[in-house]
C-alpha atoms as a PDB file:
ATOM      1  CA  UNK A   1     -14.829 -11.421   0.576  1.00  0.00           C
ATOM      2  CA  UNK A   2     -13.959  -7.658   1.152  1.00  0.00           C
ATOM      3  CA  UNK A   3     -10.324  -6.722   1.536  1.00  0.00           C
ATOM      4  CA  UNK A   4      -9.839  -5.486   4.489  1.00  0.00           C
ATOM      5  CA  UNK A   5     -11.449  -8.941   6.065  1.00  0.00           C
ATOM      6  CA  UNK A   6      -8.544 -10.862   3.964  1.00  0.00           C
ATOM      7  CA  UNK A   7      -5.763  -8.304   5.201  1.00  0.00           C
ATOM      8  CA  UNK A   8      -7.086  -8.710   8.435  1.00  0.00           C
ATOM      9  CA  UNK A   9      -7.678  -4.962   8.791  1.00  0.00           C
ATOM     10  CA  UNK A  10      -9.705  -4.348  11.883  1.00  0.00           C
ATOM     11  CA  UNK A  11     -10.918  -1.090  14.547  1.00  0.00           C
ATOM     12  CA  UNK A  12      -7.716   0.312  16.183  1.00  0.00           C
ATOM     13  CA  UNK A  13      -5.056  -0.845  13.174  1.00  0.00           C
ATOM     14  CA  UNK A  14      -2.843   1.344  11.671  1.00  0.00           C
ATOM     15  CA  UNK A  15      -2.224  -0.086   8.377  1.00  0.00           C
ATOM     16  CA  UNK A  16       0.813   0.971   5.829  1.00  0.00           C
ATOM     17  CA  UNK A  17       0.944  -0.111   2.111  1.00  0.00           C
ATOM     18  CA  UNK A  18       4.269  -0.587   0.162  1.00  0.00           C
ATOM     19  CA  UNK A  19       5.140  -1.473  -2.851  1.00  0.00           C
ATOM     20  CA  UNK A  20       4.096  -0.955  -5.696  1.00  0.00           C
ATOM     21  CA  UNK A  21       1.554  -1.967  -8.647  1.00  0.00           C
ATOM     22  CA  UNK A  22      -1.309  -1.203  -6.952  1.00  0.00           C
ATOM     23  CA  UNK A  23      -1.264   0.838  -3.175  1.00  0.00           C
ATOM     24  CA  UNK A  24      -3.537   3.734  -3.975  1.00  0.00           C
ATOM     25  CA  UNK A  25      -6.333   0.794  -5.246  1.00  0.00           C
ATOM     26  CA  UNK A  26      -5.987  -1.206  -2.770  1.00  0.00           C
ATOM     27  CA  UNK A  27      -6.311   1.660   0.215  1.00  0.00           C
ATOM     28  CA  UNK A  28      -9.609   2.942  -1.983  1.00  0.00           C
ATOM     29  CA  UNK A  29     -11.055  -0.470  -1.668  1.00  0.00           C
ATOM     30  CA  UNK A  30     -10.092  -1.133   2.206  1.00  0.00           C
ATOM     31  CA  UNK A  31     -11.607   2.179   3.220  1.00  0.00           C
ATOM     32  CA  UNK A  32     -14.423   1.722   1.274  1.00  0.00           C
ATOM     33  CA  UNK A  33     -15.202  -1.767   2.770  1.00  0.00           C
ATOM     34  CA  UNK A  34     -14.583  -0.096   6.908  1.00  0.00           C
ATOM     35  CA  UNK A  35     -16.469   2.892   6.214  1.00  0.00           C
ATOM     36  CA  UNK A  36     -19.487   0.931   5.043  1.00  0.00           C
ATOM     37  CA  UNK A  37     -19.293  -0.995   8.404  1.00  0.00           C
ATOM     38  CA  UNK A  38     -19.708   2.085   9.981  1.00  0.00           C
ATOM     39  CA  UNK A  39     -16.271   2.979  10.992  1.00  0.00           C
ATOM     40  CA  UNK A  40     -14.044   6.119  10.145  1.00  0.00           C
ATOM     41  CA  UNK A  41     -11.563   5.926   8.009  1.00  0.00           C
ATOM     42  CA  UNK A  42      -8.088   8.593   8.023  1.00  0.00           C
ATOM     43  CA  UNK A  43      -5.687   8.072   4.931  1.00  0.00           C
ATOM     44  CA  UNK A  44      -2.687   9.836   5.854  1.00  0.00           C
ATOM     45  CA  UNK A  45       0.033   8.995   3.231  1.00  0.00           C
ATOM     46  CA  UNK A  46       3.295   9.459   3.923  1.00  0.00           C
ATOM     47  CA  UNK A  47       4.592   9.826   0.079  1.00  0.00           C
ATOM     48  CA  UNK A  48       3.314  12.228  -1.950  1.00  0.00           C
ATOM     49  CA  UNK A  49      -0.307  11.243  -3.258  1.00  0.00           C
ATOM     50  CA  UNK A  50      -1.980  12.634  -6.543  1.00  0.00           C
ATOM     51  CA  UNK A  51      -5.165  14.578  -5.827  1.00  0.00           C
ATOM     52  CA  UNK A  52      -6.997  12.277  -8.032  1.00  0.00           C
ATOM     53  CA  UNK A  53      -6.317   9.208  -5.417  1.00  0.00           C
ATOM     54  CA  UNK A  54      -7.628  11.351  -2.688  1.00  0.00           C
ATOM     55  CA  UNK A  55     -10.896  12.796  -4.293  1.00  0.00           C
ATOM     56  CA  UNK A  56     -12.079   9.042  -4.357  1.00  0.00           C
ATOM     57  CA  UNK A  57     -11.679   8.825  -0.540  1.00  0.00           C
ATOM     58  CA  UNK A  58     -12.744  11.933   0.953  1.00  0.00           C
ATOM     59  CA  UNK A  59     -12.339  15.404   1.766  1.00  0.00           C
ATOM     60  CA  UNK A  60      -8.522  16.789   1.840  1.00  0.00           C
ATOM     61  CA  UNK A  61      -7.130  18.602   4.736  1.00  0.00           C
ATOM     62  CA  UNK A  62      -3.742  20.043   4.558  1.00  0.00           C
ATOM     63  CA  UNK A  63      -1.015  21.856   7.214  1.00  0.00           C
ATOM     64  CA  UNK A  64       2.230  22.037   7.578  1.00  0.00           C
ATOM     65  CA  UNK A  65       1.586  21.790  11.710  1.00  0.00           C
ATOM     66  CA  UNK A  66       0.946  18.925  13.256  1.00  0.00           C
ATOM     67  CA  UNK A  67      -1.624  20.331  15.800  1.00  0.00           C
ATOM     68  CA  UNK A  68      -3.290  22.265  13.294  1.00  0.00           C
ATOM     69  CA  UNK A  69      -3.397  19.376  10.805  1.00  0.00           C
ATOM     70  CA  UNK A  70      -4.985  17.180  14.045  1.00  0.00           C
ATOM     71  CA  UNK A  71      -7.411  19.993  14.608  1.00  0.00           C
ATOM     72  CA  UNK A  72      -8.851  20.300  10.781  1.00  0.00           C
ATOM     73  CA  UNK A  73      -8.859  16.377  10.318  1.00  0.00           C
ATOM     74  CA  UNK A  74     -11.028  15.880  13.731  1.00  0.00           C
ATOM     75  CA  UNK A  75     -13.074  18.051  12.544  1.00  0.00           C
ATOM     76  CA  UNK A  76     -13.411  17.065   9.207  1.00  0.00           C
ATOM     77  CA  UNK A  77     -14.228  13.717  10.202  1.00  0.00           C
ATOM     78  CA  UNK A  78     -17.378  14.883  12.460  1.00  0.00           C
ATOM     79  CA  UNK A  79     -19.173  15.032   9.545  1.00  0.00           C
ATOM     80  CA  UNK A  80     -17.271  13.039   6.408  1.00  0.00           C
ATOM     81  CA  UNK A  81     -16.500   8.714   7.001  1.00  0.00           C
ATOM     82  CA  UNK A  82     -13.171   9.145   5.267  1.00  0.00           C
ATOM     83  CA  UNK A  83     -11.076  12.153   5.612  1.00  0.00           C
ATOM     84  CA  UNK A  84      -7.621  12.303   4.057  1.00  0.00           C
ATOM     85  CA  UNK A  85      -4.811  14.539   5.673  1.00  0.00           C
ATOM     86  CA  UNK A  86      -1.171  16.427   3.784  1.00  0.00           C
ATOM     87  CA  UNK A  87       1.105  18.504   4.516  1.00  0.00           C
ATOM     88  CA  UNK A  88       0.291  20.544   1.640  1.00  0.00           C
ATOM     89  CA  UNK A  89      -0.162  20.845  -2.060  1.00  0.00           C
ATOM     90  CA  UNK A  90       2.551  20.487  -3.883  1.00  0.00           C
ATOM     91  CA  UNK A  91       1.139  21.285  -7.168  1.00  0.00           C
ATOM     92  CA  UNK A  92      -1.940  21.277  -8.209  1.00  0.00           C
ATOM     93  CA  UNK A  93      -2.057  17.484  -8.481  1.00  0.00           C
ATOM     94  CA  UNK A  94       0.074  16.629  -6.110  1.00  0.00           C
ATOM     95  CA  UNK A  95      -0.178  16.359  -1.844  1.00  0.00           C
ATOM     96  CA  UNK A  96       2.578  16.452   0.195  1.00  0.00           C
ATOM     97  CA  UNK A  97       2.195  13.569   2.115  1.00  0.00           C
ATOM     98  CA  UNK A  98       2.895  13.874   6.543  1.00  0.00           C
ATOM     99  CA  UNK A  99       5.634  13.203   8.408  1.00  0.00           C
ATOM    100  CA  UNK A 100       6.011   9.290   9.886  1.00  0.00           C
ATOM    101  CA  UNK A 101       6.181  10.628  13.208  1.00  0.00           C
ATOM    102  CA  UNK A 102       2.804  12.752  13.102  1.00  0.00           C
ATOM    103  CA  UNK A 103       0.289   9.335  12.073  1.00  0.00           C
ATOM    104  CA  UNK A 104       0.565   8.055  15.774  1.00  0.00           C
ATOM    105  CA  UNK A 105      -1.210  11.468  17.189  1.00  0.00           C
ATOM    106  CA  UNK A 106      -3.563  11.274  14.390  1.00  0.00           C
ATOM    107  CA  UNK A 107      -4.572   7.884  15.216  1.00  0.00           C
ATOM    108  CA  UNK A 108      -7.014   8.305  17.689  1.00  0.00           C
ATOM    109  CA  UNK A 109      -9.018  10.477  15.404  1.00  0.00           C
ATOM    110  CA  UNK A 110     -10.182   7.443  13.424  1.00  0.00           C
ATOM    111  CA  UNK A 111     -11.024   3.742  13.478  1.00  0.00           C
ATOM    112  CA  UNK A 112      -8.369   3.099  11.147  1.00  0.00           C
ATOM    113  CA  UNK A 113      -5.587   4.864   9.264  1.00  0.00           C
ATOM    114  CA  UNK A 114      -4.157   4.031   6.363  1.00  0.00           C
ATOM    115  CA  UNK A 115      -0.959   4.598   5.407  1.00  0.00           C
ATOM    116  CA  UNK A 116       0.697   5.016   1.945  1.00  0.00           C
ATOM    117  CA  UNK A 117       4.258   4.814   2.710  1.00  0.00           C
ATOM    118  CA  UNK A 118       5.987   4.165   0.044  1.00  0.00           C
ATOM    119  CA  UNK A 119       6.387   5.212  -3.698  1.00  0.00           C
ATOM    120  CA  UNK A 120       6.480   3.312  -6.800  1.00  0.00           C
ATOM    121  CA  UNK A 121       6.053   5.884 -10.288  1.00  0.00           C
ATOM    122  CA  UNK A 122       2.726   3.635 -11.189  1.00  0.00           C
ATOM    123  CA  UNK A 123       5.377   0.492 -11.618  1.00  0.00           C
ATOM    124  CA  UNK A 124       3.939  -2.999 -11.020  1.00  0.00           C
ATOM    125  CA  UNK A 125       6.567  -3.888  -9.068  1.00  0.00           C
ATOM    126  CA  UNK A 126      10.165  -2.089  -7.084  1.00  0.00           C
ATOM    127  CA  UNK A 127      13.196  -1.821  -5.853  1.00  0.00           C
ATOM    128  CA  UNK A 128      13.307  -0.583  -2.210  1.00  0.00           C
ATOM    129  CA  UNK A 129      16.281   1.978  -1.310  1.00  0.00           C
ATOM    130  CA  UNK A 130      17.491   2.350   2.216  1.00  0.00           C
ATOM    131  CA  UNK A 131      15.681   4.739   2.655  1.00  0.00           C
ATOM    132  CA  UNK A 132      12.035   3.141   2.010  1.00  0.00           C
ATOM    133  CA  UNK A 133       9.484   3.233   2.874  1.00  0.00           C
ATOM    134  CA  UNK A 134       8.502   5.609   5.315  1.00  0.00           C
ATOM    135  CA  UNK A 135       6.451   3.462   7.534  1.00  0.00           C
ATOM    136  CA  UNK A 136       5.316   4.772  11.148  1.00  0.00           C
ATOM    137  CA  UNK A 137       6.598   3.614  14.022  1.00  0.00           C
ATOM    138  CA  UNK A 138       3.159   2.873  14.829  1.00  0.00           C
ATOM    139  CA  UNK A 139       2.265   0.686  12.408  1.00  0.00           C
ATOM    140  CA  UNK A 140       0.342  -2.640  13.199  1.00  0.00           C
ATOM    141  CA  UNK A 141      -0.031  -4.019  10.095  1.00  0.00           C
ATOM    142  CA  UNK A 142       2.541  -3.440   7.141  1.00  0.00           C
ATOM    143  CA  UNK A 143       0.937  -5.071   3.367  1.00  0.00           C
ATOM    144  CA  UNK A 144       3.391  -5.296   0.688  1.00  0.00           C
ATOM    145  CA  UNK A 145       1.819  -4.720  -3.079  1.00  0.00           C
ATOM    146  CA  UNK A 146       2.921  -6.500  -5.859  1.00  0.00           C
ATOM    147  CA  UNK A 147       1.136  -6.525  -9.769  1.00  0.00           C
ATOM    148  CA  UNK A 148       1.170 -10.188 -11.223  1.00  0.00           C
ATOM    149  CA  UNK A 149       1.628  -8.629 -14.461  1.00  0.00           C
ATOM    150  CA  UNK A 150       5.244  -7.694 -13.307  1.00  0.00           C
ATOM    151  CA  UNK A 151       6.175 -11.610 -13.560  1.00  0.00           C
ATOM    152  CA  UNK A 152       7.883 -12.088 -16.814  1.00  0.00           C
ATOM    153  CA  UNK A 153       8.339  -8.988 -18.234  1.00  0.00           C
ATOM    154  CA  UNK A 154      12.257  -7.430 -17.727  1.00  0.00           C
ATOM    155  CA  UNK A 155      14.154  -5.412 -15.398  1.00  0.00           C
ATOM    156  CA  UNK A 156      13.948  -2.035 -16.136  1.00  0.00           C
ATOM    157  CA  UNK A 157      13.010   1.596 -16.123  1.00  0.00           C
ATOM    158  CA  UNK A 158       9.820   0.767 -18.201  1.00  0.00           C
ATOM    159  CA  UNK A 159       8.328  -1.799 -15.558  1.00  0.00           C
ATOM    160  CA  UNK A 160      10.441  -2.099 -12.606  1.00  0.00           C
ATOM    161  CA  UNK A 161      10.815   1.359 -10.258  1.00  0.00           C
ATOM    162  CA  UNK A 162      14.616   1.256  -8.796  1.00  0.00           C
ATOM    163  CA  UNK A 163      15.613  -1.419 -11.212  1.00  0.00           C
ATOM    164  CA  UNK A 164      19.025  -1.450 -10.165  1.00  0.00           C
ATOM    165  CA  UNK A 165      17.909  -1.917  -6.463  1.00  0.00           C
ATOM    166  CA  UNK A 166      15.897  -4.613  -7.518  1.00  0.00           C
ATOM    167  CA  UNK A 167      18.732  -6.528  -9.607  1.00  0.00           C
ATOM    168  CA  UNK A 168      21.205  -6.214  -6.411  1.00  0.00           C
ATOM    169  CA  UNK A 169      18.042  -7.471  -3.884  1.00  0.00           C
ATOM    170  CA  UNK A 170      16.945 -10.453  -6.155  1.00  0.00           C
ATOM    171  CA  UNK A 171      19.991 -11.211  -8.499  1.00  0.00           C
ATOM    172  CA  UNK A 172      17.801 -10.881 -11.821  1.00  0.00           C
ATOM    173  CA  UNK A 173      20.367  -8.908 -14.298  1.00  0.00           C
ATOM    174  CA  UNK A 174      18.773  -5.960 -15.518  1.00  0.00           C
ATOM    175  CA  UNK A 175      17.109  -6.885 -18.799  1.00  0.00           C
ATOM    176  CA  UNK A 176      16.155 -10.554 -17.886  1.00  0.00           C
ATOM    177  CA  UNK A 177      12.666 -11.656 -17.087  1.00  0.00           C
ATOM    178  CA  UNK A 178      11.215 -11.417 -13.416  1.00  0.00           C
ATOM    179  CA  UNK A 179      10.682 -14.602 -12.061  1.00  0.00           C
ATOM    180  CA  UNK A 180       8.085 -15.821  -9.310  1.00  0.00           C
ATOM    181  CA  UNK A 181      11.433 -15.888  -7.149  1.00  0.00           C
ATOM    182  CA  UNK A 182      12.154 -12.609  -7.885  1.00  0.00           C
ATOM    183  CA  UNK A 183       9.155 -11.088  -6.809  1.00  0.00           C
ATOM    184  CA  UNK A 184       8.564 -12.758  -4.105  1.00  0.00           C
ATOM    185  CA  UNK A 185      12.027 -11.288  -2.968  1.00  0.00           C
ATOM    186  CA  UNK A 186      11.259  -7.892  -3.899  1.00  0.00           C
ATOM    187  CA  UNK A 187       8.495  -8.022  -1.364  1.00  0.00           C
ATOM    188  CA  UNK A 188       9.261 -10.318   1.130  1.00  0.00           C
ATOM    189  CA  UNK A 189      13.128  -8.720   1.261  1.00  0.00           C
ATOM    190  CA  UNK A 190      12.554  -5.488   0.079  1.00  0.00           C
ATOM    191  CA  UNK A 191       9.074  -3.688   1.093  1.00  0.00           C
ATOM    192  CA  UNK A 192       9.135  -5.694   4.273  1.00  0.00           C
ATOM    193  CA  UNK A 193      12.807  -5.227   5.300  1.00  0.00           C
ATOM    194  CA  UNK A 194      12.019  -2.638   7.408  1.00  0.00           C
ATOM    195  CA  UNK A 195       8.729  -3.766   9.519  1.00  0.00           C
ATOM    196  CA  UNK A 196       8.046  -2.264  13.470  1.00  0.00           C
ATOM    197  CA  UNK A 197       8.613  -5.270  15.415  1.00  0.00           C
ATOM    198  CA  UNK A 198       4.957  -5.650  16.566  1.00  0.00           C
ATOM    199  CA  UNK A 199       3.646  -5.099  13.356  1.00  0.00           C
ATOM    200  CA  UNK A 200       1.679  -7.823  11.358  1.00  0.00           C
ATOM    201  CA  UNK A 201       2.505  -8.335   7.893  1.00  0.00           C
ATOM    202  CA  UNK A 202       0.790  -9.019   4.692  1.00  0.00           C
ATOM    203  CA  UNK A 203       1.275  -9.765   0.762  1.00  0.00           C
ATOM    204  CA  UNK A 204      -1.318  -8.672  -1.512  1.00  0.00           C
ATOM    205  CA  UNK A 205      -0.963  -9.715  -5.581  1.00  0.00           C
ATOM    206  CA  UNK A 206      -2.881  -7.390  -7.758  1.00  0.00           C
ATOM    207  CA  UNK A 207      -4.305  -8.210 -10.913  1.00  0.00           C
ATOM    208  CA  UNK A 208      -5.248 -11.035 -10.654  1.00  0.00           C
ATOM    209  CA  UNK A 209      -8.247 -12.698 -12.682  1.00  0.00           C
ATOM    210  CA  UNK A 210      -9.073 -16.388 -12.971  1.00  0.00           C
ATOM    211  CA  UNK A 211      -7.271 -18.072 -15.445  1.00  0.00           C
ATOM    212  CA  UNK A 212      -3.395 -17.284 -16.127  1.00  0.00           C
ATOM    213  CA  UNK A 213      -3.071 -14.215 -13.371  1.00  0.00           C
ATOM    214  CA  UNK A 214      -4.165 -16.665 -11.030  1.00  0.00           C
ATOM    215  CA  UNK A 215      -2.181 -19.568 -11.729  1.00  0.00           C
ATOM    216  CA  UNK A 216       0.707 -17.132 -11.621  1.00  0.00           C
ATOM    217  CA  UNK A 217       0.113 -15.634  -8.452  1.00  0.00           C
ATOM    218  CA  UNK A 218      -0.257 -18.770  -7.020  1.00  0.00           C
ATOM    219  CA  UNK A 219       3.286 -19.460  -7.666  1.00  0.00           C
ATOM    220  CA  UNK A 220       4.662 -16.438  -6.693  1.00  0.00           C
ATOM    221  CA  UNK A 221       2.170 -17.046  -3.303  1.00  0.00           C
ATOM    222  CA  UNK A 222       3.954 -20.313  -2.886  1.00  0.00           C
ATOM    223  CA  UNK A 223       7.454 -18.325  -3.388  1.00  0.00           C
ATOM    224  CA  UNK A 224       6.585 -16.052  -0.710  1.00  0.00           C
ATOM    225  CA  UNK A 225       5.330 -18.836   2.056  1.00  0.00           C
ATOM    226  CA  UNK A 226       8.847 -20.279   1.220  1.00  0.00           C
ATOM    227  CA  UNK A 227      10.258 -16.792   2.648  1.00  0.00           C
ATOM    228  CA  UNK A 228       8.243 -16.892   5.762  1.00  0.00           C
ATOM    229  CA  UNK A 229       5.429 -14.349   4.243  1.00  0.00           C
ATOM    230  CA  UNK A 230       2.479 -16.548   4.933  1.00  0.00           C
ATOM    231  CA  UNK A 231      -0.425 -13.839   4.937  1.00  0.00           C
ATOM    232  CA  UNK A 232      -1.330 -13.738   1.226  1.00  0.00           C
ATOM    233  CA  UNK A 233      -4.250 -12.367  -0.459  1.00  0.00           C
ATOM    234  CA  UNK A 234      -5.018 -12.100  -4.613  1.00  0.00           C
ATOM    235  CA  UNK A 235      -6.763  -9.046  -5.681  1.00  0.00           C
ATOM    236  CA  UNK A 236      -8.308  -7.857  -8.810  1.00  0.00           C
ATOM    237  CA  UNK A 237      -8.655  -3.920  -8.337  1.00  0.00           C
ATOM    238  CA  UNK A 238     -11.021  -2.170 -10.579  1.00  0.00           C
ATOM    239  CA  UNK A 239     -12.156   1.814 -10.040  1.00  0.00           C
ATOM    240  CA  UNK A 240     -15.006   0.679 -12.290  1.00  0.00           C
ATOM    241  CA  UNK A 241     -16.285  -2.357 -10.249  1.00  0.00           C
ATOM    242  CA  UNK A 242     -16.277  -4.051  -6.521  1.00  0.00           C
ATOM    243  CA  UNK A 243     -12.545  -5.606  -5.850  1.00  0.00           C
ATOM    244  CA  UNK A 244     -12.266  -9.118  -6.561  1.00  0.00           C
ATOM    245  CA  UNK A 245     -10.307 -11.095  -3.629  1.00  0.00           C
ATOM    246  CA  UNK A 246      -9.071 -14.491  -2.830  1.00  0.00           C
ATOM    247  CA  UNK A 247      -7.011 -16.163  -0.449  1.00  0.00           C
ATOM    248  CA  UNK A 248      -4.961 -18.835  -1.999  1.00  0.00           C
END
């Protein structure tokens, strides 16, 4: 099964991903999946985005202006599938990633647009701050991203981003192991705190293979029906190789 069919990702959807342990994949593989159904694609994060993420999807166009930015990614997208939009550069590998407010005019440039709206320092897992994430008004589908391999290992600056914010959300001391409960929290709690009230929402575990991954996320999956998140998909993301996906 592709991913976007498991998210649910269809023509018209604006789609955000937060979280952490696995955003950037996981947008690489859902455009990847629309485009080759024929539909256009726009990945307009909202955080800043390494260059690297973007060459993968498709040509970059940058502005600080809104109307301009609309402008170059319209036309852009007359001749790429994907096109991915910035406000800038804000070092050589870095983009500046656009305004919440701008994604709903550049909506009806694409099919789809996907959203990376939140920020994670390549952690497998987060704590959300108040101010997270930066998800457009607009949104009509929300998928929180979680790693697997996050589930036992400690709280703290080595494998949790925000690990403070994550021992005051779940109650796991910093230093103690991350349990299924935890996680679930951190995404059920945490990345989806903060949802537009008609949008959809979604869990997706990464890294997940059959054997021990698996029998791990299912827990964790069973954690986060318990909390009333009861779209879950498993993922094994791969640059090298097709994405793997179940639904438990």
């Amino acid at each position: 099964m592709k991913l976007h069919v498991a998210l649910g990702v269809s023509s018209g959807d604006v789609a955000a991903f937060v979280g952490a342990g696995g955003k950037s994949g996981a947008i690489l593989a859902v455009s990847g999946g629309l485009t080759q159904e024929g539909m256009k694609v726009l990945v307009a994060p909202t955080t800043k985005m390494l260059s690297s993420e973007a060459d993968g999807l498709g040509p970059l166009v940058t502005s600080e202006d809104p109307g301009d930015l609309r402008a170059k990614a319209e036309r852009a997208l007359s001749t790429a599938t994907a096109v991915v939009v910035g406000s800038g550069m804000l070092s050589k590998n870095r983009i500046g990633g656009v305004d919440p407010e701008w994604v709903g005019d550049l909506a009806g440039l694409a099919d789809v647009v996907l959203v990376e709206a939140d920020g994670s320092r390549r952690r497998p897992i987060k704590g959300t701050a108040d101010h997270e994430p930066a998800i457009p008004d607009v949104a009509t589908l929300v998928v929180a991203v979680g790693n697997v391999h996050a589930l036992g290992t400690p709280v703290d600056e080595v494998h949790v981003h925000r690990p403070t914010i994550f021992s005051d959300l779940t109650g796991i001391g910093q230093g103690q192991s991350i349990t299924p409960r935890a996680f679930a929290i951190a995404l059920s709690q945490g990345s989806l705190a903060r949802v537009p009230k008609r949008a959809r929402t979604a869990a997706l575990i990464t890294g997940v293979e059959p054997g021990r991954t698996m029998s791990d996320a299912a827990v964790i999956t069973r954690e986060l029906w318990r909390l009333g998140v009861k779209n879950v998909v498993l993922a094994s993301l791969s640059t090298e190789s097709p994405a793997r996906v179940w639904i438990p």
